[in-house]
C-alpha atoms as a PDB file:
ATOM      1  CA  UNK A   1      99.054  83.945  79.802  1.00  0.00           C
ATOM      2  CA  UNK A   2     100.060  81.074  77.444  1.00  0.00           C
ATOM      3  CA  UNK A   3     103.682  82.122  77.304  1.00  0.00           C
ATOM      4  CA  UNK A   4     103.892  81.883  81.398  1.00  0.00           C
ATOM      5  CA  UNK A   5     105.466  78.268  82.620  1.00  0.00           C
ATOM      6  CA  UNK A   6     102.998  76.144  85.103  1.00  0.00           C
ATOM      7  CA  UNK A   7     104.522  76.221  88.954  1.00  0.00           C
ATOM      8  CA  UNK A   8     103.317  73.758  91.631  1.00  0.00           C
ATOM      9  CA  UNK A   9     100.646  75.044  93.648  1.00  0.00           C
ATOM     10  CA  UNK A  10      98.668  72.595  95.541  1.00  0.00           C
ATOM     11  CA  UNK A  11      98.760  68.841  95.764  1.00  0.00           C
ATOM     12  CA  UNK A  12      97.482  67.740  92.327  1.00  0.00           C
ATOM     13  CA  UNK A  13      97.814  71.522  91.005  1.00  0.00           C
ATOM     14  CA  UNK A  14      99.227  73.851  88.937  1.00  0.00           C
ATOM     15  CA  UNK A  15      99.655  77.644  88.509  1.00  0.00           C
ATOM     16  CA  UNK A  16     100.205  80.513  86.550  1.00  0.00           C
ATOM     17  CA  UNK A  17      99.935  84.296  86.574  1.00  0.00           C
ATOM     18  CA  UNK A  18     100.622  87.620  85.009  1.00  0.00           C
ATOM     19  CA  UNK A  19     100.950  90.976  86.777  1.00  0.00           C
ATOM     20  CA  UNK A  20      97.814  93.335  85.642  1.00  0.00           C
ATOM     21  CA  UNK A  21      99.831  96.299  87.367  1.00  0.00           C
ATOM     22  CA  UNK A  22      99.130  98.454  90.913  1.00  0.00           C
ATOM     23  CA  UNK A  23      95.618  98.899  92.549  1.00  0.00           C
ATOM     24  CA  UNK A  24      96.864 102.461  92.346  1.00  0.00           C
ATOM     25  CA  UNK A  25      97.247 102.494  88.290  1.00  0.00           C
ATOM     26  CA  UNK A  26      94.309 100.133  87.879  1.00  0.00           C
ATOM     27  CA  UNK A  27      91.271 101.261  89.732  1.00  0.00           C
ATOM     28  CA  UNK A  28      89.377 104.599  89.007  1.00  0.00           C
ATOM     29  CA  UNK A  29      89.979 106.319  92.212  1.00  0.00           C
ATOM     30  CA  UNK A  30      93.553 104.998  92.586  1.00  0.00           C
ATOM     31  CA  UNK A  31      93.772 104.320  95.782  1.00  0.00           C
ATOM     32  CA  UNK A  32      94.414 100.932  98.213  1.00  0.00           C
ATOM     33  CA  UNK A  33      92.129 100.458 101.178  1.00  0.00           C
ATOM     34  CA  UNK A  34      92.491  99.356 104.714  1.00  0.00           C
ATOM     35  CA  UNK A  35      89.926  98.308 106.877  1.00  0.00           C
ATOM     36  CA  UNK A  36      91.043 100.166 109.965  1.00  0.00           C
ATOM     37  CA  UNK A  37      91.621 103.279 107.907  1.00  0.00           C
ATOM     38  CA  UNK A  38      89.316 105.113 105.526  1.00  0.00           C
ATOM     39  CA  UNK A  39      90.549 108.742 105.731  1.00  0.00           C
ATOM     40  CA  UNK A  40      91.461 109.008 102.380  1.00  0.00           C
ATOM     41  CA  UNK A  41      88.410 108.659 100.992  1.00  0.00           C
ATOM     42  CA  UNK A  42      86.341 111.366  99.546  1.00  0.00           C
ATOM     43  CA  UNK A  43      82.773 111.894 101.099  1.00  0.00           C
ATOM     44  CA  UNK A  44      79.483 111.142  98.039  1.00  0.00           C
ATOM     45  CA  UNK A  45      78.748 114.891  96.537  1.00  0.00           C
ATOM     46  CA  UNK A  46      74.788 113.740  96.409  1.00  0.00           C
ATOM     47  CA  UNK A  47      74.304 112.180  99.846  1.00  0.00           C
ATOM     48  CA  UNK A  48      77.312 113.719 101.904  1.00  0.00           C
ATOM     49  CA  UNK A  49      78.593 110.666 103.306  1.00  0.00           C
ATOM     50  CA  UNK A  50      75.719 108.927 104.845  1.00  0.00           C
ATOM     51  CA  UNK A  51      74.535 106.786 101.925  1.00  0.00           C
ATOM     52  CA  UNK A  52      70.937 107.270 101.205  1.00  0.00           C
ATOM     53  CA  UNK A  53      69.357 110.040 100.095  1.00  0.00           C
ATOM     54  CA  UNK A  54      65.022 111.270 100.839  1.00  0.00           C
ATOM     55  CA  UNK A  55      62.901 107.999  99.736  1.00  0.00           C
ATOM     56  CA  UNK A  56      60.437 108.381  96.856  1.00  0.00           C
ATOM     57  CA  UNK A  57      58.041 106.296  98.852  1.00  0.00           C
ATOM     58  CA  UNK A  58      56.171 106.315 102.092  1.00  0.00           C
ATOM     59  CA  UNK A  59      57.486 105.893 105.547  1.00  0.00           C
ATOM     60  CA  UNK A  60      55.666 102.862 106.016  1.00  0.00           C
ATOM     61  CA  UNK A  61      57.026 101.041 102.482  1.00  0.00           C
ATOM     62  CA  UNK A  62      60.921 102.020 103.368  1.00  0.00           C
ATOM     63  CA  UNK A  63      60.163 100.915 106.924  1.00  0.00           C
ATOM     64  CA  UNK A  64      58.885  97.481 106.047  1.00  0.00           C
ATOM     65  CA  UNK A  65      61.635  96.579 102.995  1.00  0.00           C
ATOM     66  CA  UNK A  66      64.067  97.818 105.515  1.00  0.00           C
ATOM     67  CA  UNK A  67      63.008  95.568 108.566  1.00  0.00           C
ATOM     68  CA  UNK A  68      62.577  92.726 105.732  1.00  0.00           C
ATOM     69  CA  UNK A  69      65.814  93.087 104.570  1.00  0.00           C
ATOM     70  CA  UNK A  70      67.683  93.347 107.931  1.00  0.00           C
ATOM     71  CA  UNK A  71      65.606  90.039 109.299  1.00  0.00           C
ATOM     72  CA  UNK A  72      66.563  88.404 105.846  1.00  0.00           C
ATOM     73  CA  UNK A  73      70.134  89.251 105.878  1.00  0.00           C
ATOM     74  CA  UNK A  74      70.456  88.285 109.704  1.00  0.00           C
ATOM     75  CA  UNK A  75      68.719  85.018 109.130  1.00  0.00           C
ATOM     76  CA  UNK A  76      71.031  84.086 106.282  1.00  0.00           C
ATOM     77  CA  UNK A  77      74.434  84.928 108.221  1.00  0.00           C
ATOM     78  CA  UNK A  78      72.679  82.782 110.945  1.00  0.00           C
ATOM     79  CA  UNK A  79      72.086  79.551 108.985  1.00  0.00           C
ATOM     80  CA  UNK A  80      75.118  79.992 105.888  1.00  0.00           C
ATOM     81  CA  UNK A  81      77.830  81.953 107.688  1.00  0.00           C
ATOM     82  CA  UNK A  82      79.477  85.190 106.096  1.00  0.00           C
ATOM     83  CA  UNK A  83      78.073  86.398 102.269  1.00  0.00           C
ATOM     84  CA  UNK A  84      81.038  84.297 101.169  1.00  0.00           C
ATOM     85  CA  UNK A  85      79.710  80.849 101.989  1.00  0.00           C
ATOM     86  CA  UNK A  86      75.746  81.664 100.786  1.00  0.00           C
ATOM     87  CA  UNK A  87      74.605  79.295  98.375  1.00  0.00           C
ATOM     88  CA  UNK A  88      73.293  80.373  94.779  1.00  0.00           C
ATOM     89  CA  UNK A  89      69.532  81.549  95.534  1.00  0.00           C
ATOM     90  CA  UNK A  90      70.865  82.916  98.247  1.00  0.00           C
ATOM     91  CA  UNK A  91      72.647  85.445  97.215  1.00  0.00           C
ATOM     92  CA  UNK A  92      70.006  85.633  94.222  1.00  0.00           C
ATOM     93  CA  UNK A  93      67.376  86.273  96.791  1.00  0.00           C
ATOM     94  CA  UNK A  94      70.049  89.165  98.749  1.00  0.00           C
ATOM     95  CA  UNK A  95      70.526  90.995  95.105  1.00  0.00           C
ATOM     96  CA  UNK A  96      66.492  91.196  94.922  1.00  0.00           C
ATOM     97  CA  UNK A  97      66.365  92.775  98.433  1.00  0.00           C
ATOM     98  CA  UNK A  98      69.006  95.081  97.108  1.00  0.00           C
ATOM     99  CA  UNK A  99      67.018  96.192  94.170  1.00  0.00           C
ATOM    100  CA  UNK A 100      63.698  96.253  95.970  1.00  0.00           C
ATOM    101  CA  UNK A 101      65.763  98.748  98.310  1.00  0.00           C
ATOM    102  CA  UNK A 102      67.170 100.580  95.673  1.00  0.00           C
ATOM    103  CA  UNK A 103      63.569 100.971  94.020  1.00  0.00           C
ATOM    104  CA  UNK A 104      61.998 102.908  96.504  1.00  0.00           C
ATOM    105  CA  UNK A 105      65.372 105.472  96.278  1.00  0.00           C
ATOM    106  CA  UNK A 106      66.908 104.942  99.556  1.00  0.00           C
ATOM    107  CA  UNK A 107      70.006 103.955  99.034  1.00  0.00           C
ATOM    108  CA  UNK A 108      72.333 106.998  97.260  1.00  0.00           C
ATOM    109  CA  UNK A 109      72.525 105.967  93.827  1.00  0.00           C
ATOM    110  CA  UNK A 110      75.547 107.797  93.254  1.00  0.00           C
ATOM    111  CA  UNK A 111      77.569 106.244  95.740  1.00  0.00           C
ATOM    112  CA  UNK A 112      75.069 102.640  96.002  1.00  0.00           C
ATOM    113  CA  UNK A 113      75.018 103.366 100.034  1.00  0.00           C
ATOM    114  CA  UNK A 114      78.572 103.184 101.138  1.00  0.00           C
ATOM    115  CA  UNK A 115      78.511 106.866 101.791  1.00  0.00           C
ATOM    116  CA  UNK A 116      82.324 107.398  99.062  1.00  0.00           C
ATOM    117  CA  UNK A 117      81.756 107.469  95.058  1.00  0.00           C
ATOM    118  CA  UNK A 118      85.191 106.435  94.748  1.00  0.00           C
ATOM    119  CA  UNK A 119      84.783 103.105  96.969  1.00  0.00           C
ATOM    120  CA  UNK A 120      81.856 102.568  94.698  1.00  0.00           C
ATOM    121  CA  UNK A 121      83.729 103.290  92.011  1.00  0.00           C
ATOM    122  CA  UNK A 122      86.372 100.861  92.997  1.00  0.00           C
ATOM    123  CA  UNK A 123      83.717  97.997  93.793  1.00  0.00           C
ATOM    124  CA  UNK A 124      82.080  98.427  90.325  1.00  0.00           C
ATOM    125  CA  UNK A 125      85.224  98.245  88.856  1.00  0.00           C
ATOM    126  CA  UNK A 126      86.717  95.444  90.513  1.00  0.00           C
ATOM    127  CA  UNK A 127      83.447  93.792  90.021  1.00  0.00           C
ATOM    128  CA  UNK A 128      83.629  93.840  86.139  1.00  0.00           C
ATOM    129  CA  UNK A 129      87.528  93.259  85.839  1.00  0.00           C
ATOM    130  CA  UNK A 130      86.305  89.822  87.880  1.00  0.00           C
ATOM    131  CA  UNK A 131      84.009  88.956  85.755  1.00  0.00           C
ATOM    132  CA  UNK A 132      85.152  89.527  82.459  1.00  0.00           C
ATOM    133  CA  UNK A 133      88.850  87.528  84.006  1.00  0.00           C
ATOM    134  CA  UNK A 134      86.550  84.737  84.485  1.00  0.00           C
ATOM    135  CA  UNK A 135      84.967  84.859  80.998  1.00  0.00           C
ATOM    136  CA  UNK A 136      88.298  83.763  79.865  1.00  0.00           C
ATOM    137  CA  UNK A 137      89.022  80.973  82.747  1.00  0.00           C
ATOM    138  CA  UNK A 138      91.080  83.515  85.085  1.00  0.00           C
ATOM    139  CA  UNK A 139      91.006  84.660  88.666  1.00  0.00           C
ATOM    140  CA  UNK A 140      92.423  87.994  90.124  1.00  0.00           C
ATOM    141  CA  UNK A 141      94.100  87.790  92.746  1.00  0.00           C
ATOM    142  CA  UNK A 142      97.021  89.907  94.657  1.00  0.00           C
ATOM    143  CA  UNK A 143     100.579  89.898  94.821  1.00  0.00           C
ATOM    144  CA  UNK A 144     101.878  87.628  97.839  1.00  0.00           C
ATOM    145  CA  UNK A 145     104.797  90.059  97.941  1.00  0.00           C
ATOM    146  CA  UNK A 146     102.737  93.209  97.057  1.00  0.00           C
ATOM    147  CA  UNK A 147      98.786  93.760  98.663  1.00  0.00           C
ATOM    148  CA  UNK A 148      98.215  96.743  96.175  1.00  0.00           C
ATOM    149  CA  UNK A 149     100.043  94.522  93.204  1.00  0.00           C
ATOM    150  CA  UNK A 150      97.188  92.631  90.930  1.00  0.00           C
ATOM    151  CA  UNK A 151      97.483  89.418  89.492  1.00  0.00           C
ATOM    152  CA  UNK A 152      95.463  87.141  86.663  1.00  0.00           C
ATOM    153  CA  UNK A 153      95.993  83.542  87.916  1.00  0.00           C
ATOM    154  CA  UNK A 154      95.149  80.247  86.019  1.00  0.00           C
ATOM    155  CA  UNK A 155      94.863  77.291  88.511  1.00  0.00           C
ATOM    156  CA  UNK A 156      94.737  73.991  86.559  1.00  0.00           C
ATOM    157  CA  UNK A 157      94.072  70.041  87.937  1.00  0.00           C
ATOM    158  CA  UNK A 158      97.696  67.996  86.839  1.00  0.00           C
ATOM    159  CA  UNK A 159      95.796  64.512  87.079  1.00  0.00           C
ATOM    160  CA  UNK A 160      93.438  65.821  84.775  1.00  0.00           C
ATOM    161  CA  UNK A 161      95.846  67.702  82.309  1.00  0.00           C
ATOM    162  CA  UNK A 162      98.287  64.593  82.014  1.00  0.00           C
ATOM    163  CA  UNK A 163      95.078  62.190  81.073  1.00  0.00           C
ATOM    164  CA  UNK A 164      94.318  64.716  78.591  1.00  0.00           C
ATOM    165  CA  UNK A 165      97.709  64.916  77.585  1.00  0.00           C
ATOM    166  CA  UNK A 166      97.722  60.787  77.160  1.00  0.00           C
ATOM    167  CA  UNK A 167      94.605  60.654  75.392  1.00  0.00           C
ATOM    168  CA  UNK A 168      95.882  63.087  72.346  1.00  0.00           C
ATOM    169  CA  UNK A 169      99.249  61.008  72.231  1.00  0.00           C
ATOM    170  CA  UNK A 170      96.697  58.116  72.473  1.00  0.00           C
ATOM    171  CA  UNK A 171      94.712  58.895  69.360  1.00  0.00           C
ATOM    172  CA  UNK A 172      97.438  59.865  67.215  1.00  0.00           C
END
């Protein structure tokens, strides 16, 4: 990344990025979703498709983290918007429902409830390469020219990296 040239991005910003290679080459089931299309995706071999498998608890205990859950979620999207735009505890708060969910086993463990291993596959995946890009200071992103084409981007402020810049010339 420190051989790539900075590019104008934004007013006050600057860019720069290095191809990671194809969805297709990258991700474990190596293959590029559409949202109007999910045909190519394999059904889970533990739940068949449907995403949650017999609860090891009671009726009652799956029916009342499930009603708490969908009244939590629905109040959230109410007051912050879409996932995207939920604050911190938030989302801290969502990820406990999700584990109190996935406690009582009713969620398919082998495909976490979206009813394809290799979507969950994907997500875990994609999940980790974020975060480990962002251990480093790094984004991923995709290609403008390419969907299935991923990037790791480096956005920096140019106000701040020319006072930097004038400090350093400064001191010396």
């Amino acid at each position: 990344m420190d051989q790539e040239n900075w590019e104008p991005f934004e007013r006050g910003r600057e860019i720069r990025s290095v191809g990671l290679g194809s969805v297709m080459a990258l991700t474990p089931s190596g293959k590029y979703y559409m949202p109007f299309a999910c045909g190519n995706l394999s059904m889970c071999p533990v739940c068949e498709g449907t995403g949650t498998v017999k609860p090891s608890a009671s009726r009652r205990l799956v029916n009342k983290r499930r009603n708490r859950e969908i009244r939590s979620r629905d109040l959230w999207v109410k007051r912050y918007g879409p996932a995207l735009h939920w604050p911190a505890h938030i989302l801290a708060r969502s990820a406990r429902l999700s584990s109190l969910m996935r406690q009582i086993g009713v969620l398919c463990s082998r495909c976490g409830g979206l009813g394809s291993h290799e979507a969950y596959d994907d997500e875990l995946w994609n999940a980790d390469a974020v975060a480990a890009l962002n251990a480093v200071g790094l984004s991923m992103e995709t290609s403008e020219g390419d969907g299935t084409y991923l990037l790791a981007v480096e956005i920096r402020d140019v106000d701040r990296y020319a006072n930097e810049n004038n400090e350093a010339e400064e001191e010396e």
